[in-house]
Protein backbone atom coordinates (compact mmCIF):
# COMPACT_ATOMS: atom_id res chain seq x y z
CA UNK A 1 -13.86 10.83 -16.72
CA UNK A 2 -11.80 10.15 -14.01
CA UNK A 3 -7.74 9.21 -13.23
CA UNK A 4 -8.39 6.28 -11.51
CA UNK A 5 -6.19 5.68 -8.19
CA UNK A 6 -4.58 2.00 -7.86
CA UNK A 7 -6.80 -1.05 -6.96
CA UNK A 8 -6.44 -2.73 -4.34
CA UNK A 9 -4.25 -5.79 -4.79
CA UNK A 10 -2.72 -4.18 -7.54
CA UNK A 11 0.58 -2.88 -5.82
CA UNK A 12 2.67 -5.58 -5.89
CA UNK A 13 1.92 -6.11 -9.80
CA UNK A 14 2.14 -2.09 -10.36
CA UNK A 15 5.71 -1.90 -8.92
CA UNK A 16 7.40 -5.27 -11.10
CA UNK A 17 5.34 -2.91 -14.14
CA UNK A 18 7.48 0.20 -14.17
CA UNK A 19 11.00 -0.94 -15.22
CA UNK A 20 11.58 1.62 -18.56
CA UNK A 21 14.38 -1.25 -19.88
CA UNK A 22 11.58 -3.80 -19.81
CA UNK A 23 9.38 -1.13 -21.73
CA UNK A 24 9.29 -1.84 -25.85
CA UNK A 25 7.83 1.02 -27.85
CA UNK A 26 6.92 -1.81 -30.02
CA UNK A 27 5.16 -3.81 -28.05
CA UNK A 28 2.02 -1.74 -27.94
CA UNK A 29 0.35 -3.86 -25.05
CA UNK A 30 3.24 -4.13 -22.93
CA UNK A 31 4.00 -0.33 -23.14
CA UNK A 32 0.59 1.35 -22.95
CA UNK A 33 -0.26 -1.29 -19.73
CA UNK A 34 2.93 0.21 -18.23
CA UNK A 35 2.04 3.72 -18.80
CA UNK A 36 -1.14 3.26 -17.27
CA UNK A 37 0.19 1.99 -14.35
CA UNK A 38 2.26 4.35 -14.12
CA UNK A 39 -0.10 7.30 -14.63
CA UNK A 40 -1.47 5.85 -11.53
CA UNK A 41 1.12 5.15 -9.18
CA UNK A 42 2.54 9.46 -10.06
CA UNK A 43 -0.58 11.30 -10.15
CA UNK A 44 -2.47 9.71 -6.89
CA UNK A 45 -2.79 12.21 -4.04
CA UNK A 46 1.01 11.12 -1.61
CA UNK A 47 2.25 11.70 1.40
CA UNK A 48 5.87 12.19 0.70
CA UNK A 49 6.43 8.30 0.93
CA UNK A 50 10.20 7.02 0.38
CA UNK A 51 11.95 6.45 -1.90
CA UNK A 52 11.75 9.59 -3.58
CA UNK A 53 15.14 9.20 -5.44
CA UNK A 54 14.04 5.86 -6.69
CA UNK A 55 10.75 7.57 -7.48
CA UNK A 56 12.32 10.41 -9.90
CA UNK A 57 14.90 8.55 -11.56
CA UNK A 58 11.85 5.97 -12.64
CA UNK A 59 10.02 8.75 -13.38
CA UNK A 60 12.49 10.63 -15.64
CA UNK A 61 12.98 7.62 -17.42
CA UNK A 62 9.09 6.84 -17.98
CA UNK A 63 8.81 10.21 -19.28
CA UNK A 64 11.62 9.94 -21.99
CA UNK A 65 9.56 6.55 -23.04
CA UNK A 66 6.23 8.73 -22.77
CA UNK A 67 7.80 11.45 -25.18
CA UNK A 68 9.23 8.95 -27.40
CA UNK A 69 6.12 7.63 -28.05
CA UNK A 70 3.71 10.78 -28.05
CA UNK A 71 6.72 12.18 -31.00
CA UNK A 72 6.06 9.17 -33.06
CA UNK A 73 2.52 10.19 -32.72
CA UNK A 74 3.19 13.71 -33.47
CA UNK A 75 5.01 12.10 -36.33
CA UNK A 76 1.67 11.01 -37.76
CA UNK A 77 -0.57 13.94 -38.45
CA UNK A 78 2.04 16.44 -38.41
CA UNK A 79 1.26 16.94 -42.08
CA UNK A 80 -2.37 17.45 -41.73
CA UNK A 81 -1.92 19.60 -39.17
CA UNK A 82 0.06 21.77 -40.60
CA UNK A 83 -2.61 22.79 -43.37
CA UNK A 84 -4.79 24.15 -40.65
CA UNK A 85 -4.76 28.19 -41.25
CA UNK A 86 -3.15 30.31 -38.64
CA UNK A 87 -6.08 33.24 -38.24
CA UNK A 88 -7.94 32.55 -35.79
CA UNK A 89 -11.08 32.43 -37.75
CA UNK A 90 -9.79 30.19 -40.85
CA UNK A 91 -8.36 27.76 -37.60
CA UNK A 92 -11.41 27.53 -35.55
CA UNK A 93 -13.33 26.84 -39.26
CA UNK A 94 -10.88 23.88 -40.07
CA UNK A 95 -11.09 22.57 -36.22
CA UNK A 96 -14.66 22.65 -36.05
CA UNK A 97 -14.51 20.82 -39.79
CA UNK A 98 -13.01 17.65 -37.54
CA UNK A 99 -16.72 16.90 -36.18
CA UNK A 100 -17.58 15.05 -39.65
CA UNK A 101 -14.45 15.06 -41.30
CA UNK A 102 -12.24 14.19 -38.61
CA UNK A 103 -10.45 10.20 -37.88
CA UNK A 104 -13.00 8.19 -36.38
CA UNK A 105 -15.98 10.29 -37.25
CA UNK A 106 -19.15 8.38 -38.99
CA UNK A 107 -17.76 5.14 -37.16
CA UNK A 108 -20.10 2.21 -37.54
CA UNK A 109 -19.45 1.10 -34.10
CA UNK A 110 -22.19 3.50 -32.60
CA UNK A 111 -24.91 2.60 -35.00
CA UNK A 112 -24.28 -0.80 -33.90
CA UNK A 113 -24.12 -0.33 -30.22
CA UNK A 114 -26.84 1.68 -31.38
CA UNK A 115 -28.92 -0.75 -32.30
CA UNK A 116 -27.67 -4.51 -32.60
CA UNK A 117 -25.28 -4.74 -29.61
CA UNK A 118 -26.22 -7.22 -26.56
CA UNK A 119 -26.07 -6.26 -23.56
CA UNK A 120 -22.87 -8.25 -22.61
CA UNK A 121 -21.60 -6.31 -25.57
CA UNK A 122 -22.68 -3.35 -23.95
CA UNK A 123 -20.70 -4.12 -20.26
CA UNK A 124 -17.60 -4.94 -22.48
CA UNK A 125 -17.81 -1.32 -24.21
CA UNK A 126 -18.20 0.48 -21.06
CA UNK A 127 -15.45 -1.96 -19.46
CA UNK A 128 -12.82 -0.42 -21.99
CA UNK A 129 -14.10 3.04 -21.89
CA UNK A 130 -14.12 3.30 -17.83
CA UNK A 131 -10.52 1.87 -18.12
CA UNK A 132 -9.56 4.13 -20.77
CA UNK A 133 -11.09 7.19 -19.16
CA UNK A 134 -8.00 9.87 -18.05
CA UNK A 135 -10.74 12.14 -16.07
CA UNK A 136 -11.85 14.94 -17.55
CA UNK A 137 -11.80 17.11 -14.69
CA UNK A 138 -8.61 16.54 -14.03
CA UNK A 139 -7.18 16.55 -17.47
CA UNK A 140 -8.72 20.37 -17.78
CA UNK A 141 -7.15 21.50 -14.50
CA UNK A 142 -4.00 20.75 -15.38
CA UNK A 143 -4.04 21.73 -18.72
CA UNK A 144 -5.49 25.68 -17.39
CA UNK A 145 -1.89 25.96 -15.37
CA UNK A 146 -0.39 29.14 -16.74
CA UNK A 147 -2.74 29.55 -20.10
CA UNK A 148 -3.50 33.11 -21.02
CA UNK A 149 -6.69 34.80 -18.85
CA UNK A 150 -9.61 34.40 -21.34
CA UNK A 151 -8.88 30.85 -22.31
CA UNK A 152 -7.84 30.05 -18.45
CA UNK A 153 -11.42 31.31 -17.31
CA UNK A 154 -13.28 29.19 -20.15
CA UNK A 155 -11.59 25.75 -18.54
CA UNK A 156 -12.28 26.87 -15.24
CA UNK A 157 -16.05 27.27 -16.24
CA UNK A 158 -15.97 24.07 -18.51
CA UNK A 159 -14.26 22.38 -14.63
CA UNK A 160 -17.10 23.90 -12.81
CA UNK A 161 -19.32 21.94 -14.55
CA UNK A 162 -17.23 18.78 -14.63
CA UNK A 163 -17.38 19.01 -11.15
CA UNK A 164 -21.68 19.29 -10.94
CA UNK A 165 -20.94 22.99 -10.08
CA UNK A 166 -20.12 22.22 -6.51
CA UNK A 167 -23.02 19.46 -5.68
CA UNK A 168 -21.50 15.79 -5.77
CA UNK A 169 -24.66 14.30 -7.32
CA UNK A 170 -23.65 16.37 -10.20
CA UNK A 171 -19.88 15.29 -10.86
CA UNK A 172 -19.31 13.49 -14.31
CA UNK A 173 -17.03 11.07 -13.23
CA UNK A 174 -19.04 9.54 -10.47
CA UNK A 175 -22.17 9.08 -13.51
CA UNK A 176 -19.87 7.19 -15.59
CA UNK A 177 -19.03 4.80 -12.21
CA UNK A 178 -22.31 4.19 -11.55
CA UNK A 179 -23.09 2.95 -15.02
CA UNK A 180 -20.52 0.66 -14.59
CA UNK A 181 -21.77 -0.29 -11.78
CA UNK A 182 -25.26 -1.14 -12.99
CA UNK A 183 -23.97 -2.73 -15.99
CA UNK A 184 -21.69 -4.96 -13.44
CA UNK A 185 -18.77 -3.47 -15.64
CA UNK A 186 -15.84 -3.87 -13.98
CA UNK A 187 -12.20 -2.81 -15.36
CA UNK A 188 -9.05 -3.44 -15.21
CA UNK A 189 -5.95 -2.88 -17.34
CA UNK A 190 -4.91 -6.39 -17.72
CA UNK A 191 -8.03 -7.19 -19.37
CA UNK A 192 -8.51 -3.57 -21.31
CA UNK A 193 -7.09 -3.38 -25.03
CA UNK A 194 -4.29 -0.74 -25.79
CA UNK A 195 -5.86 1.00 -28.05
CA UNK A 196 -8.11 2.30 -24.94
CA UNK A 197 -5.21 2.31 -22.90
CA UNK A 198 -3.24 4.64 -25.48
CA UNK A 199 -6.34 6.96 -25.95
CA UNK A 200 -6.04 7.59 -22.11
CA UNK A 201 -2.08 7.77 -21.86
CA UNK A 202 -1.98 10.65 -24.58
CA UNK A 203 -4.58 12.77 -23.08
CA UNK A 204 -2.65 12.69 -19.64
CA UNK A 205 1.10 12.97 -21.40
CA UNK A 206 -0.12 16.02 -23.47
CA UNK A 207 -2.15 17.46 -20.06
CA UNK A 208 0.90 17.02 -17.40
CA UNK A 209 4.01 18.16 -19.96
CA UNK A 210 3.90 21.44 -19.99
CA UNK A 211 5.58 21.07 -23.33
CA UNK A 212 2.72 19.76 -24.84
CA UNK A 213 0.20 21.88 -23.07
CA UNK A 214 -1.24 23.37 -26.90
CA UNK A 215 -1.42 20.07 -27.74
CA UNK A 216 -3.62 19.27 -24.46
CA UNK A 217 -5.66 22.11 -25.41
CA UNK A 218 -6.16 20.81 -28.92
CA UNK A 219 -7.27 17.00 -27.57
CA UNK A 220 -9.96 18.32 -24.77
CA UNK A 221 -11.57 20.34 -27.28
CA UNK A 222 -11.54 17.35 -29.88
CA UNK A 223 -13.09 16.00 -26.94
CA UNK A 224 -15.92 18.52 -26.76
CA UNK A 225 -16.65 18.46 -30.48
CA UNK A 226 -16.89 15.27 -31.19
CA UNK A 227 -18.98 13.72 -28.32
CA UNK A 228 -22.28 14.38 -28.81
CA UNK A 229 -23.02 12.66 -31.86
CA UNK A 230 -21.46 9.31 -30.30
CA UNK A 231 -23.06 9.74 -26.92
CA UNK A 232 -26.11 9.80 -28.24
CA UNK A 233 -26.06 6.45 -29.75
CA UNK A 234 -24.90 5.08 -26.79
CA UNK A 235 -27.85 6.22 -24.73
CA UNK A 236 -29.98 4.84 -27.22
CA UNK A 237 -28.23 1.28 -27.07
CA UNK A 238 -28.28 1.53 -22.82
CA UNK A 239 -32.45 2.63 -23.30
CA UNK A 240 -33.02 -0.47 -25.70
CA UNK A 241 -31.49 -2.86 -23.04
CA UNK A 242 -33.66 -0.97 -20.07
CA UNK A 243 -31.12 1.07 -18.37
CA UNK A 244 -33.17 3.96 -16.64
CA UNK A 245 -32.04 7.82 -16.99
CA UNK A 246 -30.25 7.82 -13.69
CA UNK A 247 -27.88 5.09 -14.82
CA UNK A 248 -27.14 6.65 -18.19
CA UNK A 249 -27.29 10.06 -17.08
CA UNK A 250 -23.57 10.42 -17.86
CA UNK A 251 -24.15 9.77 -21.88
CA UNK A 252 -27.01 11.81 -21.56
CA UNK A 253 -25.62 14.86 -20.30
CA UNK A 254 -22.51 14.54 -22.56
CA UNK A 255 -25.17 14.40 -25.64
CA UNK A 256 -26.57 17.87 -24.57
CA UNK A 257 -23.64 19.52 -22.40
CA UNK A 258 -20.83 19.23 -24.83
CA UNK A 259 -22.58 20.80 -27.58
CA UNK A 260 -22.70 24.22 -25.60
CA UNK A 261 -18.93 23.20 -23.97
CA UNK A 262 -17.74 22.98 -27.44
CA UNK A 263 -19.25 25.71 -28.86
CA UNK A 264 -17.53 28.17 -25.76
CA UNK A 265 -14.09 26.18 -26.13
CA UNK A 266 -13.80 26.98 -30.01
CA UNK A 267 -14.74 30.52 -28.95
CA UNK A 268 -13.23 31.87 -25.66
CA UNK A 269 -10.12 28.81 -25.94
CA UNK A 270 -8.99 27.94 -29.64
CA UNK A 271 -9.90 31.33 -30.94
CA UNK A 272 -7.73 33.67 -28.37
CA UNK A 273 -4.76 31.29 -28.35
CA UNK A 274 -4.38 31.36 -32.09
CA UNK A 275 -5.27 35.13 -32.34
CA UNK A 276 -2.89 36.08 -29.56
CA UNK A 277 0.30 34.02 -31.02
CA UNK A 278 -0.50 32.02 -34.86
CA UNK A 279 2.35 29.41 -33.70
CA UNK A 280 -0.23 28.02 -31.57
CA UNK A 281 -2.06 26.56 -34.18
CA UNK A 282 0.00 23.53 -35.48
CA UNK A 283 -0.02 21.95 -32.15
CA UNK A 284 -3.44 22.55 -31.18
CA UNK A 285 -4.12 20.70 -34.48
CA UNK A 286 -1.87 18.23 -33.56
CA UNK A 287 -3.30 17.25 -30.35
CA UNK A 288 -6.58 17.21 -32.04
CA UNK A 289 -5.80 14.67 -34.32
CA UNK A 290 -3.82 12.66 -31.86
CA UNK A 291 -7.17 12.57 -29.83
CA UNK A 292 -9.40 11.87 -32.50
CA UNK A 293 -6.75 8.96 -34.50
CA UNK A 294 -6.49 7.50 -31.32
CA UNK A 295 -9.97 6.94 -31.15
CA UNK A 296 -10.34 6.00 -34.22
CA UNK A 297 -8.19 2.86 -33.50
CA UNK A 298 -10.36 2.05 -30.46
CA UNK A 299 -13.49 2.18 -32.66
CA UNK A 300 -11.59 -0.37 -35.29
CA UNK A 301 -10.32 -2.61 -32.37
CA UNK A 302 -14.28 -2.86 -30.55
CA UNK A 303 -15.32 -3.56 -34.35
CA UNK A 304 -13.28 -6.70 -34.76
CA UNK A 305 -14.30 -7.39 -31.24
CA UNK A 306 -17.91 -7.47 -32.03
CA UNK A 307 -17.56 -9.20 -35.54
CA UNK A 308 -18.69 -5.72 -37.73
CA UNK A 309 -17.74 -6.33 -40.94
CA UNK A 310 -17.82 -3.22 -42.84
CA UNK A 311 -17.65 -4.98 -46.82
């Protein structure tokens, strides 16, 4: 996954985007297209360009919209997150419990992609999910900032291999470009629902607000758990259409990689932060099941795209 920089010609339409009073929380396109342009106009690499006062006082009041949101989201599964146990054993139990029994699990989408879906149906899915994407890499490095040693080390490994360990060829984010490429995918957040756009702008509110940084915790490792079983039903819908391995590659690592990333993130992550203070384990749960409702409403929304009728 990556955070995508700004396209070119999009400037111009990026700046008239930002103004917070023009911002309703509920207006759901209007406000998650704004946050996503905003996620990419503060977190590309600068040069200390003027104006920075006009820059922070936008920014400080994009973030108060950003938190008002992600606390009505809180708002949501606070209750079910709050029955998750507080030992580190009984938590990692009831986490790991999410990867049948969480929102959006069992989805009919993927059996359909699966097996049904055309291959313009196929472009339109990866459109939304390249567009949606918050970048993994990046998500986990900023999440690591100031975490306790054994769960810091365990995202720096689980970065390492986001990154192809050092070897371009390898990088994640690149794979998933290059799919879109050969699928002549091509994104934009004009033309990408919000329900992909809001999966994206929680991951990157919970992983730059150090606030929320449990939370961010809680989301990657929803992340983790739940993507192999999806991933692999995506590589069999991009086989079935002729893709070749080097232009799925990304879904196929993901169904194979994040089995063994998941498996070391309940473990070395979930487990010591719970064990080390119990109060960690609400919002952990929290950002899990922001993660996982979230894409739970993407799965609905490409549904009624695609005409599934679940009766």
């Amino acid at each position: 996954m990556r955070l995508r920089t700004t396209q070119p010609g999009e400037e111009q339409h990026l700046e008239g985007s930002l103004d917070p009073a023009d911002i309703p929380l509920g207006d759901p396109t209007r406000l998650h297209r704004a946050l996503a342009h905003w996620n990419r106009s503060r977190l590309r690499a600068g040069r200390g360009e003027a104006p920075w006062r006009e820059d922070l006082l936008r920014d400080a009041r994009m973030h108060i919209i950003e938190c008002r949101w992600l606390e009505q989201e809180r708002a949501k599964v606070c209750e079910r997150a709050a029955q998750a146990p507080t030992d580190a054993d009984g938590f990692v139990a009831w986490f790991e419990a999410l990867e049948t029994g969480g929102p959006g699990q069992g989805d009919p989408l993927f059996p359909y992609l699966a097996n049904e879906a055309s291959r313009d149906e196929l472009r339109w899915f990866v459109e939304q999910e390249v567009a949606g994407e918050a970048g993994f890499d990046d998500l986990v490095a900023l999440t690591q900032v100031q975490l306790p040693t054994r769960a810091k080390l365990e995202l720096a490994r689980n970065y390492w291999d986001e990154m192809g360990r050092g070897r371009e060829p390898g990088m994640h984010g690149p794979m998933l470009e290059r799919l879109a490429q050969s699928l002549g995918a091509s994104s934009r957040i004009e033309t990408t629902v919000w329900e992909s756009l809001a999966l994206g702008n929680a991951l990157v509110a919970m992983a730059t607000q150090r606030r929320y940084a449990m939370h961010s915790v809680g989301a990657l490792g929803a992340v983790e758990l739940t993507a192999p079983g999806r991933a692999v039903q995506v590589v069999e819908a991009l086989k079935r259409i002729g893709l070749k391995l080097d232009e799925y590659r990304y879904f196929a690592l993901h169904a194979v990689l994040d089995v063994k990333h998941s498996a070391a993130w309940n473990r070395e992550v979930l487990w010591s932060l719970v064990d080390a203070d119990p109060r960690n384990a609400q919002p952990i749960a929290e950002g899990a099941l922001i993660r996982l409702e979230a894409g739970a409403s993407c799965f609905a929304r490409y549904r009624r795209q695609f005409g599934i009728d679940l009766h």
